[in-house]
Structure formats: C-alpha cells, structure tokens
Protein backbone atom coordinates (compact mmCIF):
# COMPACT_ATOMS: atom_id res chain seq x y z
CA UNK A 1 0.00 0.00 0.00
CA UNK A 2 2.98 2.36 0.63
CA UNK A 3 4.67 1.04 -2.21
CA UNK A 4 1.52 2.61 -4.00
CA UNK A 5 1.54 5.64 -2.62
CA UNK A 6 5.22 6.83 -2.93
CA UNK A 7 5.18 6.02 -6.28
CA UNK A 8 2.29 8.26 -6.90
CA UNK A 9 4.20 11.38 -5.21
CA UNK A 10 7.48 10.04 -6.71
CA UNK A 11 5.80 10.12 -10.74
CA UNK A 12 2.70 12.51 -10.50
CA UNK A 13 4.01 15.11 -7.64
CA UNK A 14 7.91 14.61 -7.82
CA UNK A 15 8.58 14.76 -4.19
CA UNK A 16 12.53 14.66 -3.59
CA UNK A 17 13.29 11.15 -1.67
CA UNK A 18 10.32 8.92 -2.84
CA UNK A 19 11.82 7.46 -5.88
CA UNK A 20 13.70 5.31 -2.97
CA UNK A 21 10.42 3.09 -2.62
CA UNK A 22 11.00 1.80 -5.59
CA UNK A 23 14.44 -0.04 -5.09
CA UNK A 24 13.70 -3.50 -3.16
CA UNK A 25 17.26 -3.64 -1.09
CA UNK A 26 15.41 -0.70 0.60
CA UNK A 27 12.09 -1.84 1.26
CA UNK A 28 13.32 -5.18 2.42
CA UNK A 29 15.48 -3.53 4.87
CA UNK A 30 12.45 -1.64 6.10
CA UNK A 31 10.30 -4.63 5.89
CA UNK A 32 13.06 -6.30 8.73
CA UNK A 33 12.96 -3.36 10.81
CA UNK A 34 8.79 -3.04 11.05
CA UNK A 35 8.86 -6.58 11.71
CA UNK A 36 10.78 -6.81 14.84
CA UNK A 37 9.32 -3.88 16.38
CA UNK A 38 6.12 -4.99 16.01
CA UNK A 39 6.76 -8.32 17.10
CA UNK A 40 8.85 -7.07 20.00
CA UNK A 41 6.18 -3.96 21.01
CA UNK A 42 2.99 -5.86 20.47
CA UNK A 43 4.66 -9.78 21.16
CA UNK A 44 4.14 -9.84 24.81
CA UNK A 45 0.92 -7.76 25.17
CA UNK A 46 -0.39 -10.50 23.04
CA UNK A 47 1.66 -13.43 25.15
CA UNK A 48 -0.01 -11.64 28.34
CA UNK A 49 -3.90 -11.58 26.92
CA UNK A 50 -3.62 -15.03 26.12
CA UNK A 51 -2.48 -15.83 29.38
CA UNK A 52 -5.59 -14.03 30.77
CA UNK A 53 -7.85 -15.52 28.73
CA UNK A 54 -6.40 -19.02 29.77
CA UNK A 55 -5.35 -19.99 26.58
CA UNK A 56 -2.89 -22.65 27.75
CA UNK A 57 -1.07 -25.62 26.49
CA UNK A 58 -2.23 -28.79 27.47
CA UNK A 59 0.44 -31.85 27.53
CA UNK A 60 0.16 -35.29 27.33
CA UNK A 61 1.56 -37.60 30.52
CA UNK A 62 4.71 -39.17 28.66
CA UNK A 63 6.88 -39.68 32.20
CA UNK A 64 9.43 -37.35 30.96
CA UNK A 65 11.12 -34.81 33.67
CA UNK A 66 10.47 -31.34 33.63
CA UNK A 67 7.54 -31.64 30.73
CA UNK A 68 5.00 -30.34 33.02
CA UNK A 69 6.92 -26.58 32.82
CA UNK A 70 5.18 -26.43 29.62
CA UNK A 71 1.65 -26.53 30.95
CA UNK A 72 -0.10 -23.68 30.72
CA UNK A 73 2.28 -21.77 28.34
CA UNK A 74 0.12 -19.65 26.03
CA UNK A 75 -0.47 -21.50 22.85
CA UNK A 76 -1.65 -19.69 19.49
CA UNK A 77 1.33 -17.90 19.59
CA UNK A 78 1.48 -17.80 15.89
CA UNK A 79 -0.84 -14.78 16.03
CA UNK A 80 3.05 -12.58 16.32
CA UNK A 81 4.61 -14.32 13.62
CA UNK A 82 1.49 -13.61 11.49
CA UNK A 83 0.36 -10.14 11.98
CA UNK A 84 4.61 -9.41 11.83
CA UNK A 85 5.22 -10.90 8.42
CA UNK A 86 1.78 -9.86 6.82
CA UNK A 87 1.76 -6.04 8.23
CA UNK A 88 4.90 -5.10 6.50
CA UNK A 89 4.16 -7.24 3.37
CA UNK A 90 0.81 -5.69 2.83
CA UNK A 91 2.25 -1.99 3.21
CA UNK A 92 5.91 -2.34 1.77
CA UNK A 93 5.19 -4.53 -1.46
CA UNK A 94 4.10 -4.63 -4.88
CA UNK A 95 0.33 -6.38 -4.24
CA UNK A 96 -0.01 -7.68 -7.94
CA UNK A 97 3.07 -9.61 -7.63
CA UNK A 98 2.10 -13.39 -8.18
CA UNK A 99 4.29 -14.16 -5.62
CA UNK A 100 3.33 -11.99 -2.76
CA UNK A 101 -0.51 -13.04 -3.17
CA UNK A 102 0.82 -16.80 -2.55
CA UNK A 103 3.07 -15.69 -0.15
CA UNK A 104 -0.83 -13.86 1.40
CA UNK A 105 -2.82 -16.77 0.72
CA UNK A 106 -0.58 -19.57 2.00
CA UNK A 107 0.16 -17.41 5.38
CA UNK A 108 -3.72 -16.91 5.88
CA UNK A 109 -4.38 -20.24 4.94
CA UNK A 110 -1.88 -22.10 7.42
CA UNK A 111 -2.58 -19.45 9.97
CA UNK A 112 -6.31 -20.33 10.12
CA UNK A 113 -5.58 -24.23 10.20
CA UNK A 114 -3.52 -23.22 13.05
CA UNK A 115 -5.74 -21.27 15.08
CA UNK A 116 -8.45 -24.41 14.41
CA UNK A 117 -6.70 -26.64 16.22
CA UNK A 118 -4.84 -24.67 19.02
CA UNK A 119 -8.84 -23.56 19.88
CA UNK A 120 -9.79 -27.15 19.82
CA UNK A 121 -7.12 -28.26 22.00
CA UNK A 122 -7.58 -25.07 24.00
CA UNK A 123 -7.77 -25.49 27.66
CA UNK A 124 -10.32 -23.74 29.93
CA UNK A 125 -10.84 -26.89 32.27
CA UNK A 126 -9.88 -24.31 35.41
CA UNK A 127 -9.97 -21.19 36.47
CA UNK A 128 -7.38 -20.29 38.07
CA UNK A 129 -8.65 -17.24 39.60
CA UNK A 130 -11.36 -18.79 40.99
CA UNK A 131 -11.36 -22.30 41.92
CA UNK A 132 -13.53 -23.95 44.18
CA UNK A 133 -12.78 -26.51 46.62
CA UNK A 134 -13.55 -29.25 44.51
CA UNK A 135 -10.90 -27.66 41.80
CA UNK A 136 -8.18 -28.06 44.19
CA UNK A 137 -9.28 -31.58 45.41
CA UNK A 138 -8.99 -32.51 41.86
CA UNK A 139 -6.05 -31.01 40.97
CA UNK A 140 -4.05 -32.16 43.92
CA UNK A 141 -5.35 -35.66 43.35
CA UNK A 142 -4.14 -35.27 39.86
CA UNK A 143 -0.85 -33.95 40.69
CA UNK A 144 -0.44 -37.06 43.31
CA UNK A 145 -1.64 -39.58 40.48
CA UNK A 146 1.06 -38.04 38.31
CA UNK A 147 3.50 -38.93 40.99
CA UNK A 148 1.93 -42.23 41.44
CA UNK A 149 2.51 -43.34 37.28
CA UNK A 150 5.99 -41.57 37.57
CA UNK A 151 6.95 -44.68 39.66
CA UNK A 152 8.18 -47.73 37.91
CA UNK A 153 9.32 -49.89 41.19
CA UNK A 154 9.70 -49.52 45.07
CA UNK A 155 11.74 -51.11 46.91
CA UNK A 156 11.43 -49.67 50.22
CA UNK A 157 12.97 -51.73 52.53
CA UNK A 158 16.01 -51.38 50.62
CA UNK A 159 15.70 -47.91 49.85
CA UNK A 160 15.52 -48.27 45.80
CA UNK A 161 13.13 -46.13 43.70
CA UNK A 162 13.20 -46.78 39.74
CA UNK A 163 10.81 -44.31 38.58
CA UNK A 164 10.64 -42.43 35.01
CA UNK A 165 12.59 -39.92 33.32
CA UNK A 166 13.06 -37.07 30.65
CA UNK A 167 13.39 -38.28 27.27
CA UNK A 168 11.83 -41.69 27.80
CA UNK A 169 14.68 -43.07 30.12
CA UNK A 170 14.32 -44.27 33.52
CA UNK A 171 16.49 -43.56 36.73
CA UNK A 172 17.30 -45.59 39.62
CA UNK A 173 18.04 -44.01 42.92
CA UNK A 174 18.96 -45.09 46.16
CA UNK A 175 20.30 -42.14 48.66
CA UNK A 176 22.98 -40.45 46.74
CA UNK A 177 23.44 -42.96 44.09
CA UNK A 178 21.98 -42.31 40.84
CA UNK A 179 21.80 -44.59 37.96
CA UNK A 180 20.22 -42.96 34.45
CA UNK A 181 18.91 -45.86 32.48
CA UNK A 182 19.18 -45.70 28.16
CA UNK A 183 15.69 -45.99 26.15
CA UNK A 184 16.36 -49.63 25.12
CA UNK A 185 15.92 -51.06 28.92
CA UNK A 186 12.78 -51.57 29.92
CA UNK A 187 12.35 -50.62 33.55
CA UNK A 188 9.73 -52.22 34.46
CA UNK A 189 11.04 -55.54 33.56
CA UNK A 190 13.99 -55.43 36.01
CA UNK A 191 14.13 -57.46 39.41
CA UNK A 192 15.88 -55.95 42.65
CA UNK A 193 18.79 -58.47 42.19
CA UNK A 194 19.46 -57.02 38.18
CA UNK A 195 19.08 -53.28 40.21
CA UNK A 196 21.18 -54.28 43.30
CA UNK A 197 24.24 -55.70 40.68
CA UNK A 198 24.09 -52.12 38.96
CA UNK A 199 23.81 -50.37 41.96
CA UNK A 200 26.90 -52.48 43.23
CA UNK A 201 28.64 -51.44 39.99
CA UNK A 202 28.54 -48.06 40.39
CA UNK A 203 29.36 -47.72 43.99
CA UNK A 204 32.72 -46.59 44.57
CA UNK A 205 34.68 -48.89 46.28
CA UNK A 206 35.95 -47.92 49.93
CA UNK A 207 39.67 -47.64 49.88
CA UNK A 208 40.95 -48.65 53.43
CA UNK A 209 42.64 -45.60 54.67
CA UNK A 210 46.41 -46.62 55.14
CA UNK A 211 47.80 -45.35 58.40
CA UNK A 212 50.94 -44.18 57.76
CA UNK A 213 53.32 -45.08 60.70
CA UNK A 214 55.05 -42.19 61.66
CA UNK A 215 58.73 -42.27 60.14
CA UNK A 216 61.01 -42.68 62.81
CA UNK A 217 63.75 -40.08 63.62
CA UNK A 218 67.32 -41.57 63.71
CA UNK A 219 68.80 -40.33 66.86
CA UNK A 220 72.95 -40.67 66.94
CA UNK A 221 74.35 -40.26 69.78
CA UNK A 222 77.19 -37.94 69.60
CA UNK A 223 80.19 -39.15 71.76
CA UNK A 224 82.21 -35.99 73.14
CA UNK A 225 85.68 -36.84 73.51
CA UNK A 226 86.63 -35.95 77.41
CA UNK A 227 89.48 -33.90 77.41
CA UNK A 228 92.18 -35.17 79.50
C-alpha cells in the first residue's frame, strides 16, 4: 500500500526522496525493521492476553522430567509471527506480484488451520482465579496420580526407587546414588537383584585408609671426647 503511494508522489508530484520506494534492497530492509518492532512492542501484550484468557497448552503424561513446565504456556502464539510478516508485506510490497498473493494466501491459509486446532485443543478446564474446593481436590489428586505413574518400582525396605525420566529413560536411585537408564531397557522388567548388581557397579569402592606409621627419627648419639 505504501509502495503505491510513494510512487504516486514520486511520478505525479515529484517529491525529492520517494523514488527510494521503488528499489527492493530498501524496502526489504524496512520490511526487517517493522517486523521486529512490532513483534517485540505488540509480542508480549499478546503473550499476556492469552495468558488471561487461559489460553494454555495442554500436555500429554509421557513420564518425561520437567515436561509439566510447559503446561499452561500460552499456545496460538502464531498470532506474532502472522500479523509481523503480513503487516509489512501488505504496506511495503508490490500487491499484484504473483508471488506476494501466494506468499498472502498460504500465510492466511496455514494461519487459520492453526488457530483451528490450538482452539480445539484449548484449555479452559480451570480457572485459576477462581477455583472452588472441589478444583483443588482434583487437581491435587491429579498432581499425586502423576507422581503415582511416575513410579516404575519400590523397593522400600532397601531404599531403591526406579521411577521415570526425561526423554523416555528411567532412573534408579537409592540415597545419593543415581543410575540414568538408556531408552532400550525396559524398567519395568527389572528385578531388585538385576538393580542391586548395577547399583553395586557403580558404587565406589571404599579404599581402606592406610595409616601411615610415623617415620622414625634416627637419633645418633654424639660421643664428646673428654678432654684429658
């Protein structure tokens, strides 16, 4: 639309400075700069509306550690990159271009597939703002079911947990000891002895303190000549 208008003042009014609309490098250039200030200005308003209106990612129980930071992080996020790359092609480009009108289409197209299914898998099961007493029963009964699955074996009179990890693995613990188990070993098949041999493995053998005796001084006994 810009691109429009500056050539109109550059051809019909000559005003000094216009003509630079029409070289690409420039508009490119100003194109980049639009598109991080309006992505850094308007980014987090939008990140903080969403977060107000609950819009928050939902994610599946896989036993990995630390997924549950996720939960709750705004989702359509797109909604930046969007309005960011259409705003400055819409104002700084030739609109007949066959090129920019896929570049339009495809954006608007993929944009609203998007936005479909981050709304469908939208969640608004809680508010947060208000929750009743039931809410928090739930949750917490949630949170301690979460714990519960986490848990592959427990071995308590020993003092061995094997419970899931990040990434699919599986850990074994037992006080300071911890063993970090690859993909391809199935936790839940292992028995205490196959855990107590790998916990024997990697505890450090205790290395019997020698007691150094303490060197002995060689005393010589000097023998002064009496003077006759």
């Amino acid at each position: 639309m810009l691109y429009y208008l500056f050539e109109y003042l550059d051809k019909t009014m000559d005003v000094p400075g216009t003509g630079v609309f029409q070289y690409i490098t420039f508009r490119s250039a100003l194109a980049l700069i639009l598109s991080l200030m309006i992505s850094t200005i308007y980014g987090k308003k939008i990140i903080n509306f969403l977060r107000n209106q609950q819009v928050g990612e939902t994610v599946r129980e896989l036993g990995l550690e630390g997924q549950t930071q996720k939960a709750g992080t705004p989702t359509m996020g797109g909604l930046i990159i969007i309005i960011a790359t259409l705003i400055p092609v819409i104002l700084l480009t030739k609109l007949n271009n066959i090129y920019i009108i896929l570049l339009i289409v495809t954006t608007l197209w993929m944009g609203t597939i998007g936005f479909i299914d981050d709304y469908i898998n939208v969640n608004k099961k809680y508010d947060f703002n208000n929750l009743s007493q039931s809410d928090i029963e739930t949750l917490i009964d949630e949170k301690l079911q979460k714990d519960i699955d986490k848990v592959v074996h427990h071995w308590k009179e020993e003092g061995i947990l094997v419970e899931k990890a990040r990434w699919g693995k599986s850990v074994i613990t037992k006080g300071k000891i911890k063993i970090e188990l690859n993909k391809d070993i199935d936790a839940s098949k292992l028995t205490l002895e196959q855990v107590q041999e790998m916990i024997a493995k990697k505890t450090p053998e205790k290395k019997a303190a020698a007691k150094k005796a303490p060197a002995k001084k060689a005393t010589t006994k000097k023998t002064t000549a009496k003077k006759k």
